[in-house]
C-alpha atoms as a PDB file:
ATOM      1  CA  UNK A   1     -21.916   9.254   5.032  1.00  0.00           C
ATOM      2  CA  UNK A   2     -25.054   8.935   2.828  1.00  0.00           C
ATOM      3  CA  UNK A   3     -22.929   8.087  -0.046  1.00  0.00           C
ATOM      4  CA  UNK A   4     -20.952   4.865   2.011  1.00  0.00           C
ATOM      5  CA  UNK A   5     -24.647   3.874   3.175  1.00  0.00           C
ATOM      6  CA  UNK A   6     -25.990   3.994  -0.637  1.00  0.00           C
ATOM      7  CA  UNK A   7     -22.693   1.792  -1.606  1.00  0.00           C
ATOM      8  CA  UNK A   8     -23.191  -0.784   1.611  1.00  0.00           C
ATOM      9  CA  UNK A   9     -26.753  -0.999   0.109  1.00  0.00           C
ATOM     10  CA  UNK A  10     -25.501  -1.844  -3.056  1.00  0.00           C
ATOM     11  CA  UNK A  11     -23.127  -4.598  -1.774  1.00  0.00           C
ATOM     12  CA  UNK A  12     -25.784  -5.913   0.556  1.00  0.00           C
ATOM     13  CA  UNK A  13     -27.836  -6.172  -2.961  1.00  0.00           C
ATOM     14  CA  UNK A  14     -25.325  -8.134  -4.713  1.00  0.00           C
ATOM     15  CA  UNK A  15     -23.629  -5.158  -6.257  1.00  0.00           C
ATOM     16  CA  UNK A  16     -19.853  -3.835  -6.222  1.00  0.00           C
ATOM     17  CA  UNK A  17     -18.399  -1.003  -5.819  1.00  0.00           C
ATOM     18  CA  UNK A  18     -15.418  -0.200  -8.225  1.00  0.00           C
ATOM     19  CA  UNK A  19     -13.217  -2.307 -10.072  1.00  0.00           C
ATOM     20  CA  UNK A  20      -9.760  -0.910 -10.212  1.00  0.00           C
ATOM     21  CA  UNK A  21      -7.847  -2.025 -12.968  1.00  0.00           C
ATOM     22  CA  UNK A  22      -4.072  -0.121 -12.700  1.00  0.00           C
ATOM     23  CA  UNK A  23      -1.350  -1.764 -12.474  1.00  0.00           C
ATOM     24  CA  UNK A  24       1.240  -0.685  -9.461  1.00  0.00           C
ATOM     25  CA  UNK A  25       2.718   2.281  -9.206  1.00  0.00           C
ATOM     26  CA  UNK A  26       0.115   4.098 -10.870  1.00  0.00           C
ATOM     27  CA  UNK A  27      -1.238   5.998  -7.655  1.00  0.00           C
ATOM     28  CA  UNK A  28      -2.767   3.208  -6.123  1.00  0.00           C
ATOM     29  CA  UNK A  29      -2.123   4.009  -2.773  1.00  0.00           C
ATOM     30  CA  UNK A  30      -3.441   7.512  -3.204  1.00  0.00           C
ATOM     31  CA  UNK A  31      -6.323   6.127  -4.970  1.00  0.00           C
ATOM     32  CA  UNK A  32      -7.262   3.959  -2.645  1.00  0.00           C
ATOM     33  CA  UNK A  33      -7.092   6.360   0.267  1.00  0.00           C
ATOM     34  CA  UNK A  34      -9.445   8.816  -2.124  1.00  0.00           C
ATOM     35  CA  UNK A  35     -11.626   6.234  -2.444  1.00  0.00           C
ATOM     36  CA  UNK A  36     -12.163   6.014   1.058  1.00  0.00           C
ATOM     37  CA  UNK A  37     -13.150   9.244   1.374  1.00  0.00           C
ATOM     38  CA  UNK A  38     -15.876   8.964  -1.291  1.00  0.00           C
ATOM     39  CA  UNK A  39     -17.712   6.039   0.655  1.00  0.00           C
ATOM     40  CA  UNK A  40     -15.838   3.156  -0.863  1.00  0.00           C
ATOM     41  CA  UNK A  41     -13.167   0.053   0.772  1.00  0.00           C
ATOM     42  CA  UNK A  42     -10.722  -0.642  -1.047  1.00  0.00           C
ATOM     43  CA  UNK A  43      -8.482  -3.871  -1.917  1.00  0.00           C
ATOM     44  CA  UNK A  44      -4.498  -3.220  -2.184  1.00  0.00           C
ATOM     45  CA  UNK A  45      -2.094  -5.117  -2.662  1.00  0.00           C
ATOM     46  CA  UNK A  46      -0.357  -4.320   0.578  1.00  0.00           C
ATOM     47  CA  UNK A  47      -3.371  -6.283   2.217  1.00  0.00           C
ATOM     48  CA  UNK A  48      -1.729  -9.438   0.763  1.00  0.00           C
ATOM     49  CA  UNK A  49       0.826  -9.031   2.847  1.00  0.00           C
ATOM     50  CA  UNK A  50      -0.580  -8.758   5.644  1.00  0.00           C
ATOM     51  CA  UNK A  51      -3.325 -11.389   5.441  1.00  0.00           C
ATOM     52  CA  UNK A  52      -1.512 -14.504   4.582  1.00  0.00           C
ATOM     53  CA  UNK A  53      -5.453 -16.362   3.694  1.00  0.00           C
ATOM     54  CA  UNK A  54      -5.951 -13.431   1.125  1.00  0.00           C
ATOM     55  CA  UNK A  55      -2.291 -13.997  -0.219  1.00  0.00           C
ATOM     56  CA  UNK A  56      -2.385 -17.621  -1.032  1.00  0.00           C
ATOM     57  CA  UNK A  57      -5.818 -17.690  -2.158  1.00  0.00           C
ATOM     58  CA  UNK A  58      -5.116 -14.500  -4.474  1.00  0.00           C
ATOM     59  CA  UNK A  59      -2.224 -16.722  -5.410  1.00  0.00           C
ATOM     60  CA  UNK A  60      -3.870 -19.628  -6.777  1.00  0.00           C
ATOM     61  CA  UNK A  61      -6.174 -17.794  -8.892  1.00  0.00           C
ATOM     62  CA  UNK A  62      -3.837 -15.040 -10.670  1.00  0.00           C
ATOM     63  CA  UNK A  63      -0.515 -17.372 -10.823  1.00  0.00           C
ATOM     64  CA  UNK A  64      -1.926 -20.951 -10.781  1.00  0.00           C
ATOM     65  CA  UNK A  65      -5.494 -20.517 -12.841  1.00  0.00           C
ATOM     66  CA  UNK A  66      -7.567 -21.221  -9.864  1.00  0.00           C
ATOM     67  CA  UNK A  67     -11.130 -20.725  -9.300  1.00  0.00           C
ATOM     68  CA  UNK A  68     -12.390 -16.922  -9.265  1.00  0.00           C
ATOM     69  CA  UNK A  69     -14.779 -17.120  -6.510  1.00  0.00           C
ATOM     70  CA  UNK A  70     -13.240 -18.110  -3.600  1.00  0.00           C
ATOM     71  CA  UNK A  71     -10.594 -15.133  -4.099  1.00  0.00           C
ATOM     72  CA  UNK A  72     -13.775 -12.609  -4.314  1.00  0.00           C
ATOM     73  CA  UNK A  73     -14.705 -13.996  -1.031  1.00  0.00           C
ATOM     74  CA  UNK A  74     -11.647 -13.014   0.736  1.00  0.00           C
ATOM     75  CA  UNK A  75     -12.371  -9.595  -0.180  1.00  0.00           C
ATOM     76  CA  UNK A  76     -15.928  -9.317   0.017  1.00  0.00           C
ATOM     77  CA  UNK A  77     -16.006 -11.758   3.561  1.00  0.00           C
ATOM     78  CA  UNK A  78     -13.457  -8.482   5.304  1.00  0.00           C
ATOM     79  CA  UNK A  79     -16.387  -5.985   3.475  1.00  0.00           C
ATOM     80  CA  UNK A  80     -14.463  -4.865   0.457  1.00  0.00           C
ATOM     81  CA  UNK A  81     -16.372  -3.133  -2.202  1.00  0.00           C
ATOM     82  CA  UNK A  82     -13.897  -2.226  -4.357  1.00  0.00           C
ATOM     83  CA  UNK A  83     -10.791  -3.677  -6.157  1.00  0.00           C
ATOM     84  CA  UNK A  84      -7.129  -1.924  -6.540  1.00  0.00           C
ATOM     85  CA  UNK A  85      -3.602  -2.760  -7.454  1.00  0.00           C
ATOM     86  CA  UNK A  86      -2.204  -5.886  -7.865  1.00  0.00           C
ATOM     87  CA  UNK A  87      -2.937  -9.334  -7.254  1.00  0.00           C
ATOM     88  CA  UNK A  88      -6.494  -7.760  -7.242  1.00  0.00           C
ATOM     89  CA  UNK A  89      -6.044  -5.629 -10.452  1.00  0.00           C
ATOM     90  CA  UNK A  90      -5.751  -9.196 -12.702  1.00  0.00           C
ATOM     91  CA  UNK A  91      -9.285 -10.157 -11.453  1.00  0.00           C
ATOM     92  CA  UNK A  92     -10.423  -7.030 -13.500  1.00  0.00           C
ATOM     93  CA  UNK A  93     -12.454  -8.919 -16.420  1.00  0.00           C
ATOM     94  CA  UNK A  94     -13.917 -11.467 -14.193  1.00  0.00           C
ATOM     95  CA  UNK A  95     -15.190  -8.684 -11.904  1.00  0.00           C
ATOM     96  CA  UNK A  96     -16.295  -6.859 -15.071  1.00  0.00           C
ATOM     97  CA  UNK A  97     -18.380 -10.124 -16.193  1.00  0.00           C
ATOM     98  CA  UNK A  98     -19.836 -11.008 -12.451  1.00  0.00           C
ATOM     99  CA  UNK A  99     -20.977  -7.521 -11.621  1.00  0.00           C
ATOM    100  CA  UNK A 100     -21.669  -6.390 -15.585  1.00  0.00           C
ATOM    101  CA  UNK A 101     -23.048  -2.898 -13.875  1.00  0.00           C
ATOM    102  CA  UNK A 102     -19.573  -1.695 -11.990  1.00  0.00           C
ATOM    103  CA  UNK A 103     -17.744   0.972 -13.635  1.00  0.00           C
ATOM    104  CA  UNK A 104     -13.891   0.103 -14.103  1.00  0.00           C
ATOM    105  CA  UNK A 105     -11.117   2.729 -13.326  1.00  0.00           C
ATOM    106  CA  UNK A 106      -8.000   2.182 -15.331  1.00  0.00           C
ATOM    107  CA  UNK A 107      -5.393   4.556 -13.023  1.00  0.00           C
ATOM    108  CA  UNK A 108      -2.516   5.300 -15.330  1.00  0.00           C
ATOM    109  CA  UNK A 109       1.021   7.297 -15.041  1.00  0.00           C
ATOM    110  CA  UNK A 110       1.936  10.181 -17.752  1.00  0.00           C
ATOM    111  CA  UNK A 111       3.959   7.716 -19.926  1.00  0.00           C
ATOM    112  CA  UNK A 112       4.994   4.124 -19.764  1.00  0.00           C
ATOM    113  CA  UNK A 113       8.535   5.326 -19.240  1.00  0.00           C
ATOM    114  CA  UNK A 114       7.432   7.586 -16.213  1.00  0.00           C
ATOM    115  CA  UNK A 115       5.891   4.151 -14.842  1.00  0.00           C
ATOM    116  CA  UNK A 116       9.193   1.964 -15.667  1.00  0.00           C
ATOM    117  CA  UNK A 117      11.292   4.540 -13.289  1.00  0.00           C
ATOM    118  CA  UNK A 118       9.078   5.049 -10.500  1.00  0.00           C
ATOM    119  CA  UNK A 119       8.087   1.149 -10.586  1.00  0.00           C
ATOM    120  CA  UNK A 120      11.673   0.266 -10.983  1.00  0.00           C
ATOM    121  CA  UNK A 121      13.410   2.478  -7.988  1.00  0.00           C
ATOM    122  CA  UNK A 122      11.272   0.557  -5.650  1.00  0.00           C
ATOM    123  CA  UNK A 123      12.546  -1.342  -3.132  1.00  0.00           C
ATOM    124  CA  UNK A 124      12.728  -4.422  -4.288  1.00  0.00           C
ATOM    125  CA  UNK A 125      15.257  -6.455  -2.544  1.00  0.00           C
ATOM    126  CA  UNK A 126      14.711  -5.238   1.158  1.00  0.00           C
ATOM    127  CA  UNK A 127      17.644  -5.357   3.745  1.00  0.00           C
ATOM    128  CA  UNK A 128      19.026  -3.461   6.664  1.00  0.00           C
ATOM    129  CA  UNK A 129      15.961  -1.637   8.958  1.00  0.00           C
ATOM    130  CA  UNK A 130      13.421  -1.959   6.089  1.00  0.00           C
ATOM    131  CA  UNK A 131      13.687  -5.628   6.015  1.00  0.00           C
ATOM    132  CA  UNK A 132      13.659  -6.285   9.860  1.00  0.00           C
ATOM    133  CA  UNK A 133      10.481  -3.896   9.766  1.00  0.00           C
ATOM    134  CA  UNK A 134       8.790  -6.210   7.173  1.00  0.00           C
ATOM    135  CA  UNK A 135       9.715  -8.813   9.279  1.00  0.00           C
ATOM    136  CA  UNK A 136       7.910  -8.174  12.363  1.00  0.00           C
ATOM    137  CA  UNK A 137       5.091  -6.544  10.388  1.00  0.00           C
ATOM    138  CA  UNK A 138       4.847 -10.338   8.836  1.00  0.00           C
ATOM    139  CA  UNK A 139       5.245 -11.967  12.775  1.00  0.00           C
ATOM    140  CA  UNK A 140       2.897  -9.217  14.135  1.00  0.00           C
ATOM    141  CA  UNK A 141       0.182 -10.323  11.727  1.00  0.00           C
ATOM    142  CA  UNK A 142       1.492 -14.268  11.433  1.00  0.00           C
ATOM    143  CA  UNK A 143       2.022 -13.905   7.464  1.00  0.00           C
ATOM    144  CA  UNK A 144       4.706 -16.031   5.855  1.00  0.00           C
ATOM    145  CA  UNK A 145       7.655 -13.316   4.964  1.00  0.00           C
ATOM    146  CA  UNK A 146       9.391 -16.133   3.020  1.00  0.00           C
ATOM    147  CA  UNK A 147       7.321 -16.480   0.661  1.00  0.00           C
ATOM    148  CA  UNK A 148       6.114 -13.085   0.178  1.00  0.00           C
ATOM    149  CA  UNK A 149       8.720 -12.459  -2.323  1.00  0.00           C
ATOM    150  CA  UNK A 150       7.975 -14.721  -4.473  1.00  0.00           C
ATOM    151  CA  UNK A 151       4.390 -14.034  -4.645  1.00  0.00           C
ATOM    152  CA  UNK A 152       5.757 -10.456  -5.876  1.00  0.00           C
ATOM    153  CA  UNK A 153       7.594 -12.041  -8.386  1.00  0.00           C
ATOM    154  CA  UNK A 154       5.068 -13.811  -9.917  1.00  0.00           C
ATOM    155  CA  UNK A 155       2.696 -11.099  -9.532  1.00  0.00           C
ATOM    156  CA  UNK A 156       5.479  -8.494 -11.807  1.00  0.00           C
ATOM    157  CA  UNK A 157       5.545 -12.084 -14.565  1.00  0.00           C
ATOM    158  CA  UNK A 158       1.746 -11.646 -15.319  1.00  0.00           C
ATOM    159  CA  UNK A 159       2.648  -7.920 -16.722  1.00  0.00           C
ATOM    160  CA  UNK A 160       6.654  -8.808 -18.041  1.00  0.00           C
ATOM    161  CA  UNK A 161       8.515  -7.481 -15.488  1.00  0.00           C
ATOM    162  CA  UNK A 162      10.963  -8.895 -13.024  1.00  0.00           C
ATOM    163  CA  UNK A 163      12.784  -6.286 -10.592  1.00  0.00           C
ATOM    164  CA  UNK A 164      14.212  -9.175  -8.153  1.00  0.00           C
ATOM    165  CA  UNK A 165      17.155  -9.504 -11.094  1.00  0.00           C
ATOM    166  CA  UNK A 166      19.399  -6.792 -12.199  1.00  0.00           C
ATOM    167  CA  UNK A 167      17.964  -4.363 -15.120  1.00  0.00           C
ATOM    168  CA  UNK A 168      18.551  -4.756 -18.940  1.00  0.00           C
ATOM    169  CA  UNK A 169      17.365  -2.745 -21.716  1.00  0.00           C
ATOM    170  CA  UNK A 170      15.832  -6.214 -22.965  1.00  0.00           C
ATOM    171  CA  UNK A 171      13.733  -6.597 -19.640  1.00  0.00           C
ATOM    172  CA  UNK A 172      12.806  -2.749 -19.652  1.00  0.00           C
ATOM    173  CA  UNK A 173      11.398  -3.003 -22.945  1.00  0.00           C
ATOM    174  CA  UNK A 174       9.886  -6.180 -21.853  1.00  0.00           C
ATOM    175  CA  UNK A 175       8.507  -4.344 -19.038  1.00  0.00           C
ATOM    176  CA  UNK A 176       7.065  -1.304 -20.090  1.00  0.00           C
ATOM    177  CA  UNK A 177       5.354  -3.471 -22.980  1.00  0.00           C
ATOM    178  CA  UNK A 178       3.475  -5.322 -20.686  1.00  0.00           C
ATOM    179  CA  UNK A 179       2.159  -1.949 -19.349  1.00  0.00           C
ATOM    180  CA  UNK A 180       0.864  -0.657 -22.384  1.00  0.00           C
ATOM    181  CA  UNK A 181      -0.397  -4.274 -23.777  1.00  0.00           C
ATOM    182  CA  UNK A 182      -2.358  -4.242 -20.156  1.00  0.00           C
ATOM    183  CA  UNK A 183      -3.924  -0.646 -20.770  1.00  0.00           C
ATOM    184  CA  UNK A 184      -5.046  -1.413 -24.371  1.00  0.00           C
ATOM    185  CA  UNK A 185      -6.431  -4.648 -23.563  1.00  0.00           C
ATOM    186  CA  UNK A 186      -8.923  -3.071 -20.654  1.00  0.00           C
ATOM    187  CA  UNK A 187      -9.167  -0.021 -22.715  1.00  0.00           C
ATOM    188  CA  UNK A 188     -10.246  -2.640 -26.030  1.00  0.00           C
ATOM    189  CA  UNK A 189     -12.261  -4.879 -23.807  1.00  0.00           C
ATOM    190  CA  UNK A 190     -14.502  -2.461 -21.514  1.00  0.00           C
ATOM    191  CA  UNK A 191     -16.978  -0.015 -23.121  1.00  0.00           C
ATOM    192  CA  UNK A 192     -16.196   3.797 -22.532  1.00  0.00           C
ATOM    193  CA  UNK A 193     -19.165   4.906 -20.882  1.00  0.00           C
ATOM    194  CA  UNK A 194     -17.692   2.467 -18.358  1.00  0.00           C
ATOM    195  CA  UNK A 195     -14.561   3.061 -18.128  1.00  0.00           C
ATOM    196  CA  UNK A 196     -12.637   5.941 -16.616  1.00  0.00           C
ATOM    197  CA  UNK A 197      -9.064   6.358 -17.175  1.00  0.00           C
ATOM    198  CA  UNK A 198      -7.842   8.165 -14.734  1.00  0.00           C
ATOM    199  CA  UNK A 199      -3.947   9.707 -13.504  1.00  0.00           C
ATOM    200  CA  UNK A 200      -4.819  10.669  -9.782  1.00  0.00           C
ATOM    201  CA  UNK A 201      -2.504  13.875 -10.788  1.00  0.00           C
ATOM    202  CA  UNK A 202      -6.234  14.829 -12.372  1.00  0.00           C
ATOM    203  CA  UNK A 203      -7.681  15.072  -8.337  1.00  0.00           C
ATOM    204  CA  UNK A 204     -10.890  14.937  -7.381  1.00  0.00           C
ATOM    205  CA  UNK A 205     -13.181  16.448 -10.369  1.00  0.00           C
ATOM    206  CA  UNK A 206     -13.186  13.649 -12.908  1.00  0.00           C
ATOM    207  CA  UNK A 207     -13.112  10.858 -10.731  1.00  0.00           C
ATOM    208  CA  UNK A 208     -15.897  12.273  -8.725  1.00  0.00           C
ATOM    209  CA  UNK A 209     -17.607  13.273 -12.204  1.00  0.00           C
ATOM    210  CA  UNK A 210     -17.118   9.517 -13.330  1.00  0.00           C
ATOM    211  CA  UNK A 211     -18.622   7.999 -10.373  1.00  0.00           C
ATOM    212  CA  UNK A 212     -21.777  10.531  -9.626  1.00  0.00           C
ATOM    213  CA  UNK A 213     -20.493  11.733  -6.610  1.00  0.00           C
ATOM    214  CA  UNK A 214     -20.170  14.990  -5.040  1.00  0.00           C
ATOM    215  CA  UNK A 215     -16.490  16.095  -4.484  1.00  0.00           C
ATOM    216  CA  UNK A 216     -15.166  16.282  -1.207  1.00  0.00           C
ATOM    217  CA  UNK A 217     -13.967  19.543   0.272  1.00  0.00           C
ATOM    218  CA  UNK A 218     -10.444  17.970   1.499  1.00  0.00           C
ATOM    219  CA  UNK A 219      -7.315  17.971  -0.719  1.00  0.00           C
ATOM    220  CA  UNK A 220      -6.283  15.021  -2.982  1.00  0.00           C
ATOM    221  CA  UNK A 221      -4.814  12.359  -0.632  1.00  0.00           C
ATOM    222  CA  UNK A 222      -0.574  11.325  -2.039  1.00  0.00           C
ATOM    223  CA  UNK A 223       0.791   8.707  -0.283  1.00  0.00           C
ATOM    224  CA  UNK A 224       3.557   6.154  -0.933  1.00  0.00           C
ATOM    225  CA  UNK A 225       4.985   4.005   2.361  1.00  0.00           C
ATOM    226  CA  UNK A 226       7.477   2.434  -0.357  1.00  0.00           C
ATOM    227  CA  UNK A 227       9.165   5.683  -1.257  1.00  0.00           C
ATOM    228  CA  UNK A 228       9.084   8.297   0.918  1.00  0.00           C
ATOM    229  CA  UNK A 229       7.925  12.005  -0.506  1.00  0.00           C
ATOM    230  CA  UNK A 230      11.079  14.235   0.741  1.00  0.00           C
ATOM    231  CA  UNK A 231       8.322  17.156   0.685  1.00  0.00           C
ATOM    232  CA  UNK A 232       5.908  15.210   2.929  1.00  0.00           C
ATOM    233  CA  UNK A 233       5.769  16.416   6.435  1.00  0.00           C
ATOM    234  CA  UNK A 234       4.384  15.330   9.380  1.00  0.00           C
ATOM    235  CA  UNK A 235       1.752  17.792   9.286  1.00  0.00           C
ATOM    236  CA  UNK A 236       0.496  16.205   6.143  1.00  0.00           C
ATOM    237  CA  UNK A 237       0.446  12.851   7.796  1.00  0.00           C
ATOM    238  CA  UNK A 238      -1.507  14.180  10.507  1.00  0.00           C
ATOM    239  CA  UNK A 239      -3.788  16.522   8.483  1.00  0.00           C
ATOM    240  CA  UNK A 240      -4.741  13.201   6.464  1.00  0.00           C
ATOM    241  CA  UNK A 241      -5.505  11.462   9.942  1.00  0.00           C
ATOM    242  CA  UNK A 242      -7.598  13.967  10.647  1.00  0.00           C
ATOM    243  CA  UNK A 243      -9.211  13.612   7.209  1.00  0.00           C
ATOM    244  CA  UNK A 244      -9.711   9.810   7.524  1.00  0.00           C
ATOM    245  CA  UNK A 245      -7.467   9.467   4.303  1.00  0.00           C
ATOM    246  CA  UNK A 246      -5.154   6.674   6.185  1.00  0.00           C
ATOM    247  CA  UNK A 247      -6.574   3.346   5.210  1.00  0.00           C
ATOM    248  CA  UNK A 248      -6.742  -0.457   7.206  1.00  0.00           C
ATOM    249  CA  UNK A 249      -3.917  -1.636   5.437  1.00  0.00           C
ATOM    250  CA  UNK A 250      -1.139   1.115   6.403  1.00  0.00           C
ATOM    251  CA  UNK A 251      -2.546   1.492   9.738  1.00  0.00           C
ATOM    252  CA  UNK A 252      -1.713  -2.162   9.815  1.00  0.00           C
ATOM    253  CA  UNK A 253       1.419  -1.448   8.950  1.00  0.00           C
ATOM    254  CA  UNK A 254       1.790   1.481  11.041  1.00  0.00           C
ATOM    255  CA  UNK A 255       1.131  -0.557  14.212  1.00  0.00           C
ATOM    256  CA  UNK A 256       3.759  -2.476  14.263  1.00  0.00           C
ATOM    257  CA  UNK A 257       6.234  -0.266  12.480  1.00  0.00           C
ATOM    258  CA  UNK A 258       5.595   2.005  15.641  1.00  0.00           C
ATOM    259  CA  UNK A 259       5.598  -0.428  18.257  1.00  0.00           C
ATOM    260  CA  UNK A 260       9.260  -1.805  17.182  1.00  0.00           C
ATOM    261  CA  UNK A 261      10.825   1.199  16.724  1.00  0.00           C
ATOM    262  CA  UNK A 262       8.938   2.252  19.828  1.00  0.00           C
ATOM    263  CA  UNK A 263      10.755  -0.193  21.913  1.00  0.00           C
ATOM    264  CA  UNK A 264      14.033   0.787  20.356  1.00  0.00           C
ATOM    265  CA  UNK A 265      13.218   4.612  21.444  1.00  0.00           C
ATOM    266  CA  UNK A 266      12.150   3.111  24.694  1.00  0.00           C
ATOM    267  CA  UNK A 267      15.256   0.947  25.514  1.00  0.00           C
ATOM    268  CA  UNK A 268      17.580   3.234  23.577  1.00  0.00           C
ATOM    269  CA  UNK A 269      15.979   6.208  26.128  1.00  0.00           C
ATOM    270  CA  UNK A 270      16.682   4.492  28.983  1.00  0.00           C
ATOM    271  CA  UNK A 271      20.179   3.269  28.391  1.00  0.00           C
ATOM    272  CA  UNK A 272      20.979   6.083  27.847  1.00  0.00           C
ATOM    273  CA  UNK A 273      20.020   7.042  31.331  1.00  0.00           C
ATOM    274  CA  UNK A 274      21.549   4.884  32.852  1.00  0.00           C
ATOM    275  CA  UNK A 275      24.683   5.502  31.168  1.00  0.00           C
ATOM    276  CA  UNK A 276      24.304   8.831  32.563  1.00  0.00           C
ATOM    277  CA  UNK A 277      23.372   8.346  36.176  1.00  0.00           C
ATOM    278  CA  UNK A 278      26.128   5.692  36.190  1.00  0.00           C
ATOM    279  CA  UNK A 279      28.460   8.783  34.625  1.00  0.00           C
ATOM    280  CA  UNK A 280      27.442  10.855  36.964  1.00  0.00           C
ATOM    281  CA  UNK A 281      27.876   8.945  39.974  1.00  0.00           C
ATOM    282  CA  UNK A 282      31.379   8.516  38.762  1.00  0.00           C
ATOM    283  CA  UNK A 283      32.259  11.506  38.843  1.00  0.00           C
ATOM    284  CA  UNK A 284      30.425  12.041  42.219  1.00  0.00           C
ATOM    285  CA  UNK A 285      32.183   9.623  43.178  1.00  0.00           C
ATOM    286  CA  UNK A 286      35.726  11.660  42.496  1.00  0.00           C
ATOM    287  CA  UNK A 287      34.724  14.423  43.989  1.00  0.00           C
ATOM    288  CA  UNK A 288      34.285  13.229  46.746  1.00  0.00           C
ATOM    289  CA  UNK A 289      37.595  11.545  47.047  1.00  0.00           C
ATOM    290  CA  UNK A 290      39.560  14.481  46.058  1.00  0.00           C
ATOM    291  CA  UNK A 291      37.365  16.350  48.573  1.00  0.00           C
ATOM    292  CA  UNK A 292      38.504  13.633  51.652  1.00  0.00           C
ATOM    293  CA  UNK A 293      42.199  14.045  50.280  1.00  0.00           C
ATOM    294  CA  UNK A 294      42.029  17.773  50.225  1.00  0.00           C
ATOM    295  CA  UNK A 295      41.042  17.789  54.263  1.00  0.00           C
ATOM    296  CA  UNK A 296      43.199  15.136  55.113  1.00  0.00           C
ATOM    297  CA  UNK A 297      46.311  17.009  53.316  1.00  0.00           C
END
């Protein structure tokens, strides 16, 4: 508590928080639900699609060289004091020049191959139940779905990649350069005292270390909506409720998601129901009639 009081101080001040420079699938999620915990709100990208002011704004700045301001203001108007993923991540050397006394965390995967494969198995061309989920997620929240892809696309051009075509070794290579040209150029451009690079496989200690804060007694938050641990249980999901670790974006997202398939429980529940009392009534009903033939016979 003190330390989200001494950061909401800071903003009201004219400071910022953290500026997250990692690209995506470099733990963001799990960052930003860690960062949570230490006192900080955090920016990610999944907030672009569900604020449809935040997207296009966002949009204009990183894909069509617009003005720098008014896309800090969508961030800072909803209380944000922190930065993560992308469209937010390209913002990091404008953020580094307006608030010149914010430290910068570069989050990072083992390798740049490690970050092709997880960033590449993605779901990037969404159909079936994941795609009618986005769907009403996007109605729910009156974001435009349609042109949510291409706001992805544009956002995987500013680092080489482009996952809405079929892989090629040329593109891969294309892809993972634009990862590593992205890490040297923050790692070139912002001074070291500054500048943490982090893999959230580290935990808690040098993050906490980095940023002067005390480290929390709760285990390292892991989450990815887009791809599903196999070893993540319910239990986990509910132990990080309990720990506050869920942040406004997925419960966003969770909303919704629970609500539709709620109503498909609910409706699929009582169909089946009636199915049943109209079974058994059926076969009531046959009784019955073989009962009256029996006595008349």
């Amino acid at each position: 508590v003190l330390i989200g009081v001494l950061l909401d101080l800071a903003h009201a001040d004219g400071g910022f928080g953290l500026i997250g420079a990692g690209l995506p699938c470099t733990g963001t999620q799990s960052f930003v639900a860690a960062l949570k915990k230490l006192g900080y709100r955090s920016s990610h990208g999944l907030d672009t699609f569900l604020n449809q002011t935040m997207r296009d704004t966002w949009s204009a700045y990183a894909h069509g060289g617009g003005p720098f301001e008014p896309a800090l203001k969508t961030i800072l108007d909803v209380g944000m004091n922190a930065t993560n993923d992308v469209p937010f991540a390209f913002a990091w050397k404008d953020l580094a020049e307006r608030y010149p006394d914010t430290k910068v965390v570069l989050t990072v995967r083992d390798s740049a191959e490690k970050w092709y494969s997880s960033i590449s198995s993605k779901t990037h061309n969404p159909e079936g139940a994941l795609l009618m989920t986005m769907q009403f997620n996007a109605w729910y929240w009156g974001s435009d779905m349609n042109s949510y892809a291409g706001f992805l696309e544009n956002n995987q051009r500013r680092y080489g990649c482009n996952f809405r075509v079929p892989q090629t070794p040329q593109l891969r290579e294309k892809c993972i350069q634009g990862y590593t040209d992205h890490i040297e150029e923050v790692k070139r451009t912002i001074p070291s005292e500054r500048l943490l690079v982090y893999n959230v496989k580290e935990g808690w200690e040098p993050l906490c270390k980095f940023l002067e804060v005390p480290v929390p007694m709760l285990r390292f938050p892991k989450r990815d909506i887009t791809k599903p641990n196999p070893n993540e249980t319910w239990a986990q999901l509910w132990q990080d409720i309990q720990d506050d670790a869920i942040t406004g974006s997925m419960w966003m997202v969770l909303k919704p998601t629970m609500i539709l398939w709620g109503s498909f429980l609910l409706f699929g529940c009582c169909g089946c129901c009636c199915l049943c009392r109209c079974f058994c009534r059926c076969l009531c009903g046959r009784s019955n009639a073989s009962a009256k033939a029996g006595k008349l016979d």
